[in-house]
PDB file of N, CA and C in Angstrom:
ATOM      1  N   UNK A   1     -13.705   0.850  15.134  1.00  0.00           N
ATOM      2  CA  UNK A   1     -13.774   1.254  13.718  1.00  0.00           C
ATOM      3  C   UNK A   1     -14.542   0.183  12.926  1.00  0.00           C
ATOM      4  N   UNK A   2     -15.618   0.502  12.176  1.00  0.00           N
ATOM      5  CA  UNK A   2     -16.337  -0.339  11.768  1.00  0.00           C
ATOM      6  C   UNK A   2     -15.498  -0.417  10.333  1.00  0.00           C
ATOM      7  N   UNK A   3     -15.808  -1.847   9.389  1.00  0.00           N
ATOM      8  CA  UNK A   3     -15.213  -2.521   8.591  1.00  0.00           C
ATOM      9  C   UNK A   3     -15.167  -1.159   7.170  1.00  0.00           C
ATOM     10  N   UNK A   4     -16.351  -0.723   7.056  1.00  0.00           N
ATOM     11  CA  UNK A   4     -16.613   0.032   5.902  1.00  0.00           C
ATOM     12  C   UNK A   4     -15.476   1.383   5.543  1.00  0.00           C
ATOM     13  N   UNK A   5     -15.371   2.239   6.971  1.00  0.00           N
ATOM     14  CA  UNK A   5     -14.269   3.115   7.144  1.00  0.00           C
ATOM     15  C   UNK A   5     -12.803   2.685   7.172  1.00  0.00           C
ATOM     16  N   UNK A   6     -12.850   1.465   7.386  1.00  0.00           N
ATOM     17  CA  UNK A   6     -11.751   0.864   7.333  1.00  0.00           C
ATOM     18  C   UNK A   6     -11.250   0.805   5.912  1.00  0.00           C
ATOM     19  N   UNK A   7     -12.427  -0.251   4.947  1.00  0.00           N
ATOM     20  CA  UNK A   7     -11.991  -0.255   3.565  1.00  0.00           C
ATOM     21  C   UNK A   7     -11.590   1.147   3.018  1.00  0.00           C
ATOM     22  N   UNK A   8     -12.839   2.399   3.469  1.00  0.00           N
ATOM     23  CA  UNK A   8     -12.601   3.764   2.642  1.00  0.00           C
ATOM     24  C   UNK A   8     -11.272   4.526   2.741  1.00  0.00           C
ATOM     25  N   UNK A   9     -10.545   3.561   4.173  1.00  0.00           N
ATOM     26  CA  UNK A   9      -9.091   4.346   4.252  1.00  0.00           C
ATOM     27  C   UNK A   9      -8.249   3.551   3.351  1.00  0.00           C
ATOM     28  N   UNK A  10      -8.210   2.369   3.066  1.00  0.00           N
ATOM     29  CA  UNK A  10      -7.254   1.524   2.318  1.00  0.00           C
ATOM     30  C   UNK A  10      -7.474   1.840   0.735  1.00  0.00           C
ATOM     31  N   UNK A  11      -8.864   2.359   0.636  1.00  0.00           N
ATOM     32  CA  UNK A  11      -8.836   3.284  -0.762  1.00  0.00           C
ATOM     33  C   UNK A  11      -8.128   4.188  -1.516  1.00  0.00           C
ATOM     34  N   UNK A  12      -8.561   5.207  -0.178  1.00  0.00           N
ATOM     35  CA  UNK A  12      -7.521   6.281  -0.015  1.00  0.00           C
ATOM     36  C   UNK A  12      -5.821   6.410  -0.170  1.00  0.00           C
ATOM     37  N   UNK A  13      -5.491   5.189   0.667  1.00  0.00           N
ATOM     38  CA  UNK A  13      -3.946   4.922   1.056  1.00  0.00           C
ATOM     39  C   UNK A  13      -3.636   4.605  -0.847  1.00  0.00           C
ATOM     40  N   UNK A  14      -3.857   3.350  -1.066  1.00  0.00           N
ATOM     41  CA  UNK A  14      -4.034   3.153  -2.220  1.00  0.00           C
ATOM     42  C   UNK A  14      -3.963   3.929  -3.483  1.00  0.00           C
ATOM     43  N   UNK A  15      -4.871   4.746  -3.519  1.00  0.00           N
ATOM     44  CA  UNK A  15      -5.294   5.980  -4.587  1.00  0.00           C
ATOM     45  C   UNK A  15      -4.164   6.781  -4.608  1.00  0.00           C
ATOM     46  N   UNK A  16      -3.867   7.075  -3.546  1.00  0.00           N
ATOM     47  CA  UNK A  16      -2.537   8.482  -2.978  1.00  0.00           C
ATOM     48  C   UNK A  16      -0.963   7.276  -3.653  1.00  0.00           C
ATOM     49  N   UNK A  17      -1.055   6.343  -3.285  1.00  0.00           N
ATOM     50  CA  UNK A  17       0.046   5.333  -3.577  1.00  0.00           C
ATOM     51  C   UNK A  17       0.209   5.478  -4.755  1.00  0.00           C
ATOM     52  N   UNK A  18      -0.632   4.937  -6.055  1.00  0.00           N
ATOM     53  CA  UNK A  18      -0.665   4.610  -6.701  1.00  0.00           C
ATOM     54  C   UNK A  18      -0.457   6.426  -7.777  1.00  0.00           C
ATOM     55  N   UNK A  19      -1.325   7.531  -7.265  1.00  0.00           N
ATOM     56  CA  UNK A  19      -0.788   8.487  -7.736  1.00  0.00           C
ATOM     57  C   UNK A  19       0.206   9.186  -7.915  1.00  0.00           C
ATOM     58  N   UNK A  20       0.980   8.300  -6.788  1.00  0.00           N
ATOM     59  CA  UNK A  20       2.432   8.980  -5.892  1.00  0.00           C
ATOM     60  C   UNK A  20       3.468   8.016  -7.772  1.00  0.00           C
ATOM     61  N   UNK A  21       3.034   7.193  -7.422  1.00  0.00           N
ATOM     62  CA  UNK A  21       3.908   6.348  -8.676  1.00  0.00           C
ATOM     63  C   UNK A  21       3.867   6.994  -9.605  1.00  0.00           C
ATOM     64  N   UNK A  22       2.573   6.511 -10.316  1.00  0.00           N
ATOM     65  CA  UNK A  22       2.470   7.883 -11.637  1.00  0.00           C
ATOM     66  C   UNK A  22       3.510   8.719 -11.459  1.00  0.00           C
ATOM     67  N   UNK A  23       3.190   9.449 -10.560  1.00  0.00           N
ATOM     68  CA  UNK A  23       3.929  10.550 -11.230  1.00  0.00           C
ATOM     69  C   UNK A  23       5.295  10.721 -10.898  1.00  0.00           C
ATOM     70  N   UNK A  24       5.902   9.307 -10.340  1.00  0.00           N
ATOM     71  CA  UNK A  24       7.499   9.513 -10.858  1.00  0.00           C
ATOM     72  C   UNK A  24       7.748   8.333 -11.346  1.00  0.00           C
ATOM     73  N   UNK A  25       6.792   7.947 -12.177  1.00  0.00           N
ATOM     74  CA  UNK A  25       7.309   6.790 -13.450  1.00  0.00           C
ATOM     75  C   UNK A  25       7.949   8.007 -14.460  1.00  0.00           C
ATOM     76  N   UNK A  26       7.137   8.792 -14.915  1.00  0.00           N
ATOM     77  CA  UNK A  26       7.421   9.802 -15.946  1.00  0.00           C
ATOM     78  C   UNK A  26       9.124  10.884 -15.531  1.00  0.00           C
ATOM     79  N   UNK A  27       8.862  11.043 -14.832  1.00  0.00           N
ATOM     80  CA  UNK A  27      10.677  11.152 -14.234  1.00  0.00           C
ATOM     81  C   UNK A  27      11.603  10.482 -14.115  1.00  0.00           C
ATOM     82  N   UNK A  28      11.722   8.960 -14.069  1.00  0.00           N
ATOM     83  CA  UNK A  28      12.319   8.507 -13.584  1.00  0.00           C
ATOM     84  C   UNK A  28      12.768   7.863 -15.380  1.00  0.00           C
ATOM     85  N   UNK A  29      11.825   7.826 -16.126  1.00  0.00           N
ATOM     86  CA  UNK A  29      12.169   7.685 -17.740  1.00  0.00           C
ATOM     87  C   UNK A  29      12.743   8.754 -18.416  1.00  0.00           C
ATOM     88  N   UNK A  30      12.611  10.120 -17.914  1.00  0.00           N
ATOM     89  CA  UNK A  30      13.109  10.648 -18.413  1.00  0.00           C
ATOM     90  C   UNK A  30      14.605  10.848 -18.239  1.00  0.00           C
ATOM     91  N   UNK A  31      15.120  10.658 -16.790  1.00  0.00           N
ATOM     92  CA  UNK A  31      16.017  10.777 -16.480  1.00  0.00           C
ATOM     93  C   UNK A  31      17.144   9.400 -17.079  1.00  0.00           C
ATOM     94  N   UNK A  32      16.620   8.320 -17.412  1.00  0.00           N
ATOM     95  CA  UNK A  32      16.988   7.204 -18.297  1.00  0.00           C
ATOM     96  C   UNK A  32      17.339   7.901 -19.477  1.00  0.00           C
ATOM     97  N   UNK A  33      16.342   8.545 -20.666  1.00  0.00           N
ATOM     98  CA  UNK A  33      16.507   8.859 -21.448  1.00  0.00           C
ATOM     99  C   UNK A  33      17.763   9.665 -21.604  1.00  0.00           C
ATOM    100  N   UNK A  34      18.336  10.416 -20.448  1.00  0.00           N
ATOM    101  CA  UNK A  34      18.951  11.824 -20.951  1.00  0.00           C
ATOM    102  C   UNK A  34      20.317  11.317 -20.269  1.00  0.00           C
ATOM    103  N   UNK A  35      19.954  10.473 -19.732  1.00  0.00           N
ATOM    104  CA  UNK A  35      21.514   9.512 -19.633  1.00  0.00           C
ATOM    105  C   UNK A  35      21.548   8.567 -20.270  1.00  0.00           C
TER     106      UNK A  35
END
């Protein structure tokens, strides 16, 4: 596996990670709120 495909997967992993959060920061406040 050359270095470049390598980085484009840790992008990926990353991107998906970081979207995965998003979107249960906003749940996880709400559920604060309503308790």
């Amino acid at each position: 596996m050359n270095p470049l495909a390598k980085f484009g997967n840790i992008i990926i992993f990353y991107g998906c990670f970081i979207h995965f959060v998003l979107d249960m920061a906003p749940q996880e406040k709400a559920q604060r709120v309503q308790v």
